[in-house]
PDB file of N, CA and C in Angstrom:
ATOM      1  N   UNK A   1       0.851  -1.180   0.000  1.00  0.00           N
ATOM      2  CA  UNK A   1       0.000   0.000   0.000  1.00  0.00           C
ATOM      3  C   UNK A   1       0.894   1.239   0.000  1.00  0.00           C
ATOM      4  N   UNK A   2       0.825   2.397  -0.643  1.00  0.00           N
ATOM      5  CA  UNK A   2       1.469   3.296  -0.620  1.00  0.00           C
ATOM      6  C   UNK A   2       1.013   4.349   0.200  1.00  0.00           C
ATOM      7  N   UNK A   3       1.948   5.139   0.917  1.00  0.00           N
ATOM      8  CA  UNK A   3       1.876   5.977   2.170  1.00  0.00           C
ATOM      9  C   UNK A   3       0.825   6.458   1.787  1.00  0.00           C
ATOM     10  N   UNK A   4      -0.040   6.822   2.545  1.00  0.00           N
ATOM     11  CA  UNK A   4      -1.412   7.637   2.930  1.00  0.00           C
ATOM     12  C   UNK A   4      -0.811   9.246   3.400  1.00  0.00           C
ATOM     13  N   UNK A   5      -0.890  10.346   2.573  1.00  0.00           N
ATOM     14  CA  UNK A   5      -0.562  11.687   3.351  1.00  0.00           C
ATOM     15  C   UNK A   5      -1.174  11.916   4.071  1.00  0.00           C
ATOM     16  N   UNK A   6      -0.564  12.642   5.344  1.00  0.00           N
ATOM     17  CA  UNK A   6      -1.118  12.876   6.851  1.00  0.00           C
ATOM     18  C   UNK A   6      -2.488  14.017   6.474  1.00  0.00           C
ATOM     19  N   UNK A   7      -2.026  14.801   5.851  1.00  0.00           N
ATOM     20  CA  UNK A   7      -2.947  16.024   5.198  1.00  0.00           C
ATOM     21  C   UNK A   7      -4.342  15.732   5.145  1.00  0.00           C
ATOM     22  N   UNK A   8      -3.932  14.591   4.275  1.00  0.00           N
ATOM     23  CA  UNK A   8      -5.542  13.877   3.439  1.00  0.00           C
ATOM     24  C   UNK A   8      -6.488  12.893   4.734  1.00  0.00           C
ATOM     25  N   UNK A   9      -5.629  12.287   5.217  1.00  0.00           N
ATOM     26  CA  UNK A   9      -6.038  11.596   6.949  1.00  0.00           C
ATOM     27  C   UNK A   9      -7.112  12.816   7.675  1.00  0.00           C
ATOM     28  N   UNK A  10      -6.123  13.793   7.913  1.00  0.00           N
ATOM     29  CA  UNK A  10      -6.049  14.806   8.899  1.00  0.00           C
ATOM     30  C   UNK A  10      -7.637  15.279   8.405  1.00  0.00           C
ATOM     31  N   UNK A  11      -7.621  15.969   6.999  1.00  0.00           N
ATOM     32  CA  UNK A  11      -9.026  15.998   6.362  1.00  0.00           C
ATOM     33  C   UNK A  11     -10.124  15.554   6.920  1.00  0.00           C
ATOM     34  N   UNK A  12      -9.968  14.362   6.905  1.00  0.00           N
ATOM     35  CA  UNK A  12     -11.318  13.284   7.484  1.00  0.00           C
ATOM     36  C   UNK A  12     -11.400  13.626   8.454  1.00  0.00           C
ATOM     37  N   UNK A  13     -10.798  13.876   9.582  1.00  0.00           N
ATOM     38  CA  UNK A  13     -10.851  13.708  10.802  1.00  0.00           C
ATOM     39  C   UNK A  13     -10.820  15.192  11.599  1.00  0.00           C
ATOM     40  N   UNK A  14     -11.401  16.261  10.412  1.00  0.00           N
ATOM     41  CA  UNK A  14     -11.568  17.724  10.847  1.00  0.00           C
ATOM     42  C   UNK A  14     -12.790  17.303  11.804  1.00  0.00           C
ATOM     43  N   UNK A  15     -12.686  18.027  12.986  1.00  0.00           N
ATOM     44  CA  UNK A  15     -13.885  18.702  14.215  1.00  0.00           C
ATOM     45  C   UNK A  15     -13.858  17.406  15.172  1.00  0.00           C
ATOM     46  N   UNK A  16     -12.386  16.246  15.538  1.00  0.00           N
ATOM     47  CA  UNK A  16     -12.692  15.238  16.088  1.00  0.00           C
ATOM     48  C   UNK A  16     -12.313  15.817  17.196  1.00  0.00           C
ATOM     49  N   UNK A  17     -12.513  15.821  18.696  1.00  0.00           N
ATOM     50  CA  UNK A  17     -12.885  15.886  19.747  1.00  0.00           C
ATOM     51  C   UNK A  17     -11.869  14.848  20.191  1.00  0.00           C
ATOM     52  N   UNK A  18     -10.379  15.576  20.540  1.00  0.00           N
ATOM     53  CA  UNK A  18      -9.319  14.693  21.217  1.00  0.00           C
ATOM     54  C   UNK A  18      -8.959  15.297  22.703  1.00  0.00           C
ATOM     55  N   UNK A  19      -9.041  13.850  23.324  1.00  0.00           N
ATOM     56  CA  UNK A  19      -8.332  12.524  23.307  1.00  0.00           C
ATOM     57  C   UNK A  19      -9.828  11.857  22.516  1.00  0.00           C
ATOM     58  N   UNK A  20      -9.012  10.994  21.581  1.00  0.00           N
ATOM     59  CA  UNK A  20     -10.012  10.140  20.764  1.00  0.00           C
ATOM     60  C   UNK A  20      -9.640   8.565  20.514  1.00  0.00           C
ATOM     61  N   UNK A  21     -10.169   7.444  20.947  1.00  0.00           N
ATOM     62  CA  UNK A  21      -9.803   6.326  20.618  1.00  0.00           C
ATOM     63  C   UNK A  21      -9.794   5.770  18.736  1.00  0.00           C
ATOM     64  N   UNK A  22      -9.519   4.916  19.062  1.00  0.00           N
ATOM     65  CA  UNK A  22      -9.211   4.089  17.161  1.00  0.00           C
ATOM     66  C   UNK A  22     -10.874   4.001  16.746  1.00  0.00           C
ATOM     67  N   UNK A  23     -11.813   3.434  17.580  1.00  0.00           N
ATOM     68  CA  UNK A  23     -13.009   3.588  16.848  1.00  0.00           C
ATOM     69  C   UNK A  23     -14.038   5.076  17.010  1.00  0.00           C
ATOM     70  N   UNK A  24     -13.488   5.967  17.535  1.00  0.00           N
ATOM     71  CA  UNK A  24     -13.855   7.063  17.490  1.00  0.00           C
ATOM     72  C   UNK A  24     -13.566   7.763  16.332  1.00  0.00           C
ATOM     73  N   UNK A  25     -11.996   7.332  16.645  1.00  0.00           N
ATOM     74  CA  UNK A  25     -11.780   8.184  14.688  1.00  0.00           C
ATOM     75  C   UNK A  25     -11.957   7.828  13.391  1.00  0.00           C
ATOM     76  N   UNK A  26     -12.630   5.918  13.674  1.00  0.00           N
ATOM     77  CA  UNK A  26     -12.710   5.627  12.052  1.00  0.00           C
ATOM     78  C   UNK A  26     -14.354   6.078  12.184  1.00  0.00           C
ATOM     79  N   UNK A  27     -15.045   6.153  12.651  1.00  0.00           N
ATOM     80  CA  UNK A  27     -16.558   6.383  12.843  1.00  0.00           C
ATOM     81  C   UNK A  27     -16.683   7.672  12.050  1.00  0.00           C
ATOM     82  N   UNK A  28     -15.993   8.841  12.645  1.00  0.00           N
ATOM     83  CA  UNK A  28     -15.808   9.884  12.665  1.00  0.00           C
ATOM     84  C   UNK A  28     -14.738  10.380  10.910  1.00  0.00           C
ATOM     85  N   UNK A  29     -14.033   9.477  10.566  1.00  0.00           N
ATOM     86  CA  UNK A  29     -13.667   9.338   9.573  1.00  0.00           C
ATOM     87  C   UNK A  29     -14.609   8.942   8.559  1.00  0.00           C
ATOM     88  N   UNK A  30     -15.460   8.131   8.807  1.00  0.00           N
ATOM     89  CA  UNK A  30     -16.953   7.556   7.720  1.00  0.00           C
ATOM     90  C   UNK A  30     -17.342   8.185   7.833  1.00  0.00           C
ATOM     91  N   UNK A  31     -17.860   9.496   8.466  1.00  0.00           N
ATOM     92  CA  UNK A  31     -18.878  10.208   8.315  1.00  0.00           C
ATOM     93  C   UNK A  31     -18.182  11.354   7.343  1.00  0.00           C
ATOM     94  N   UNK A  32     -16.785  11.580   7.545  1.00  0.00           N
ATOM     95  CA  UNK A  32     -16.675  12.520   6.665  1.00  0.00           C
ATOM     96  C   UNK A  32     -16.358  12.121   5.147  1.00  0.00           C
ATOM     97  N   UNK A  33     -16.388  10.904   4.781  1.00  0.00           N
ATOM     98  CA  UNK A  33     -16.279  10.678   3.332  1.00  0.00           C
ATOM     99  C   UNK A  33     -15.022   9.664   3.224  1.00  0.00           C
ATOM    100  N   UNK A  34     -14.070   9.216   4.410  1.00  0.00           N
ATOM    101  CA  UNK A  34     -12.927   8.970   4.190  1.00  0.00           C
ATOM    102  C   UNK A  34     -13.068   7.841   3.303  1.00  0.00           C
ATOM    103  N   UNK A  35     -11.837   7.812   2.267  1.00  0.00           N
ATOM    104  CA  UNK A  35     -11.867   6.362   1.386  1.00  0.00           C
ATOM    105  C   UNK A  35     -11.353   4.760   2.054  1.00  0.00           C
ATOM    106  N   UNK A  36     -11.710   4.255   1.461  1.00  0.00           N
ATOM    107  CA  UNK A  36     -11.790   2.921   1.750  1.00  0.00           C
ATOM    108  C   UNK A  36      -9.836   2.881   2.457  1.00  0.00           C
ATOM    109  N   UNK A  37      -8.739   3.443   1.879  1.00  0.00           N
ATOM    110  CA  UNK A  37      -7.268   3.442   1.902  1.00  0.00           C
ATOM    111  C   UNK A  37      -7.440   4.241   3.718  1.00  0.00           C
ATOM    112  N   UNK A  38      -7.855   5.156   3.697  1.00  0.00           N
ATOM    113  CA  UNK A  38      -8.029   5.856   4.891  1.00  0.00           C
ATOM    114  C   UNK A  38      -8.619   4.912   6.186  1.00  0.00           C
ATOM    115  N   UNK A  39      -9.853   4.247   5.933  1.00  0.00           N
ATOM    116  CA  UNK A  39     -10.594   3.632   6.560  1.00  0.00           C
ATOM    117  C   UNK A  39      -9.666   2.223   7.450  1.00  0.00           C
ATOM    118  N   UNK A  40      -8.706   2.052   6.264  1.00  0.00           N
ATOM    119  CA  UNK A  40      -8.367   0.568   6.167  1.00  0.00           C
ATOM    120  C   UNK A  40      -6.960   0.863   7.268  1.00  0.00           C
ATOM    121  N   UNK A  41      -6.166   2.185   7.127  1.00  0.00           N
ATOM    122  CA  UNK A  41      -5.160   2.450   7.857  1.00  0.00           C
ATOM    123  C   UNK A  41      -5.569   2.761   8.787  1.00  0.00           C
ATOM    124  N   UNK A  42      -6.634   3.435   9.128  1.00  0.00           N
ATOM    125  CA  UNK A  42      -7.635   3.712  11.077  1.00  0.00           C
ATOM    126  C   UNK A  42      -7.509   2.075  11.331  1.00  0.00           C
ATOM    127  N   UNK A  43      -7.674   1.326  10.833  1.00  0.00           N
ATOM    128  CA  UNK A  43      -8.558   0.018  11.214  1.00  0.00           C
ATOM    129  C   UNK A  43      -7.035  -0.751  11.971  1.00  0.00           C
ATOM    130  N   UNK A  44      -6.174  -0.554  11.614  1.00  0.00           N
ATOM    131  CA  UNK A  44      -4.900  -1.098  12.051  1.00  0.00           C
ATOM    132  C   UNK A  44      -4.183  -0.364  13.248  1.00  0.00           C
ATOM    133  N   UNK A  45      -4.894   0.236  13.851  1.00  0.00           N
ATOM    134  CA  UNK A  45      -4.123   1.319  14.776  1.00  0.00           C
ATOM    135  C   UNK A  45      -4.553   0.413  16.010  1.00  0.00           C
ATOM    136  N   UNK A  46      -3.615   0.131  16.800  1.00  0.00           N
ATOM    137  CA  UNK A  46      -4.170  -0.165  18.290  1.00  0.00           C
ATOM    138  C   UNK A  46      -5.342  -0.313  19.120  1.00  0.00           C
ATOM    139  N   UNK A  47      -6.143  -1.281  19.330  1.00  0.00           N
ATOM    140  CA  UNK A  47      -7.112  -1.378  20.150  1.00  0.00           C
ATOM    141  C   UNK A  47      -7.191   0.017  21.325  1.00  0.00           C
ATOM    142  N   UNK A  48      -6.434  -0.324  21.976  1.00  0.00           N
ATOM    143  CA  UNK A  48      -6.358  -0.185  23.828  1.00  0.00           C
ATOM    144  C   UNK A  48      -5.646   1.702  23.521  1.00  0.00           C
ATOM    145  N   UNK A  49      -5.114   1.924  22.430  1.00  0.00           N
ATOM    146  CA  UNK A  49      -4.758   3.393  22.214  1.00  0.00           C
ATOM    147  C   UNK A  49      -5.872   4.732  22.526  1.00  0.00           C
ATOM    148  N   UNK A  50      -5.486   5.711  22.870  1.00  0.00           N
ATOM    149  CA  UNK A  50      -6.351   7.066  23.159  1.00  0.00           C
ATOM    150  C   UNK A  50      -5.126   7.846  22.363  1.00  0.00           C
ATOM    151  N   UNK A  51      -5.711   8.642  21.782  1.00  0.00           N
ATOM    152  CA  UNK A  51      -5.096   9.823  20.506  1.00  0.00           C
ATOM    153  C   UNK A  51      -4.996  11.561  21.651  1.00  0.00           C
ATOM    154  N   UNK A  52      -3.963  11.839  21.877  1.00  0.00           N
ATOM    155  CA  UNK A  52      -4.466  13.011  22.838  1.00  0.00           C
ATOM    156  C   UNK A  52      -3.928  14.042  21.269  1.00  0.00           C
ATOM    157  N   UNK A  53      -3.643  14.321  20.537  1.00  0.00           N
ATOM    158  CA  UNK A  53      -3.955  14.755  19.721  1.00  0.00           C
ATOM    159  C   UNK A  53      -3.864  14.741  18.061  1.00  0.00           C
ATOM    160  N   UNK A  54      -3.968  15.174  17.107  1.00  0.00           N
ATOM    161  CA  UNK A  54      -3.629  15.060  15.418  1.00  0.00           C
ATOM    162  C   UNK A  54      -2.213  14.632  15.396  1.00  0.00           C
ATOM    163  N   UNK A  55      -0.948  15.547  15.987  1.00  0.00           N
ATOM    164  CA  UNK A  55       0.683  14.837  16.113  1.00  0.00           C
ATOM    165  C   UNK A  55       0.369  13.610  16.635  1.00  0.00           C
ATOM    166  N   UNK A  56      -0.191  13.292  17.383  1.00  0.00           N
ATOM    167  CA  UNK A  56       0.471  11.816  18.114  1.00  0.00           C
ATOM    168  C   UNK A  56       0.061  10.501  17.015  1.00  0.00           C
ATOM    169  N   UNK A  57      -1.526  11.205  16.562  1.00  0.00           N
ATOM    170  CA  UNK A  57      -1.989  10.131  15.978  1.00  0.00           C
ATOM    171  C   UNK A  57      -1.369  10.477  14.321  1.00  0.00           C
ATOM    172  N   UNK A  58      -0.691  11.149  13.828  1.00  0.00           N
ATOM    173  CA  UNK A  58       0.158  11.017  12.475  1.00  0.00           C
ATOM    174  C   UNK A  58       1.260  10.011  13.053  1.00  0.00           C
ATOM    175  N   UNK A  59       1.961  10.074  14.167  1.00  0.00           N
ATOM    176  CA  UNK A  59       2.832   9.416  14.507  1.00  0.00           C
ATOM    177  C   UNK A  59       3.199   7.776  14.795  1.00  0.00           C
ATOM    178  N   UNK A  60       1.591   7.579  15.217  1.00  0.00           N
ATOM    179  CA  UNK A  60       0.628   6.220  15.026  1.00  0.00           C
ATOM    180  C   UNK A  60       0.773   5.846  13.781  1.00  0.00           C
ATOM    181  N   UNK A  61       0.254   6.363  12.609  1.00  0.00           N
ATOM    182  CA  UNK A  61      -0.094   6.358  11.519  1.00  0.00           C
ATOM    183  C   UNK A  61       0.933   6.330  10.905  1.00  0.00           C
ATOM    184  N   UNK A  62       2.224   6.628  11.177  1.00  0.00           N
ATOM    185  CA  UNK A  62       3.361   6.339  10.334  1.00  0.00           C
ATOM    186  C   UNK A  62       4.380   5.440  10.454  1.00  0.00           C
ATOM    187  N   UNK A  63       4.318   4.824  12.225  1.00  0.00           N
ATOM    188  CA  UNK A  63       4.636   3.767  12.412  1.00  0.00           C
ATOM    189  C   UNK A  63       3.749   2.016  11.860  1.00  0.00           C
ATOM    190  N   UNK A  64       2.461   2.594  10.754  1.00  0.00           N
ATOM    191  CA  UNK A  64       1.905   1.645  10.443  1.00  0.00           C
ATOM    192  C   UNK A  64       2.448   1.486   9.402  1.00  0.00           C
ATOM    193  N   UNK A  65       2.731   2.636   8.638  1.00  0.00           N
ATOM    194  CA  UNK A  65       2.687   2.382   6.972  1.00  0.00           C
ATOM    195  C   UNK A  65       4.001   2.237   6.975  1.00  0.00           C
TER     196      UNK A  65
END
């Protein structure tokens, strides 16, 4: 899969309400349109994780890809 830009992530996940868990932000990611590539990289992030903000969770997100 080729890197996902943080930008385009970040997009989806305008007006999320952090600290936010992994199914908070893919929920919250479906509602804003995110694509299936977006959806699929939320889906791999840590169960038991809380996001205290957009940096931490790019940082998540780049230790996936």
């Amino acid at each position: 899969m080729a890197k996902t830009n943080p930008v385009e992530i970040q997009k989806h996940l305008k007006g999320v309400d952090y600290p936010a868990d992994k199914q908070e932000l893919i929920d919250h990611a479906r509602k804003q349109g995110a694509d299936r590539e977006i959806l699929s990289l939320l889906e791999q992030l840590p169960e038991d994780e809380e996001y205290e903000s957009p940096t931490e969770l790019n940082k998540a997100l780049g230790e996936i890809q």
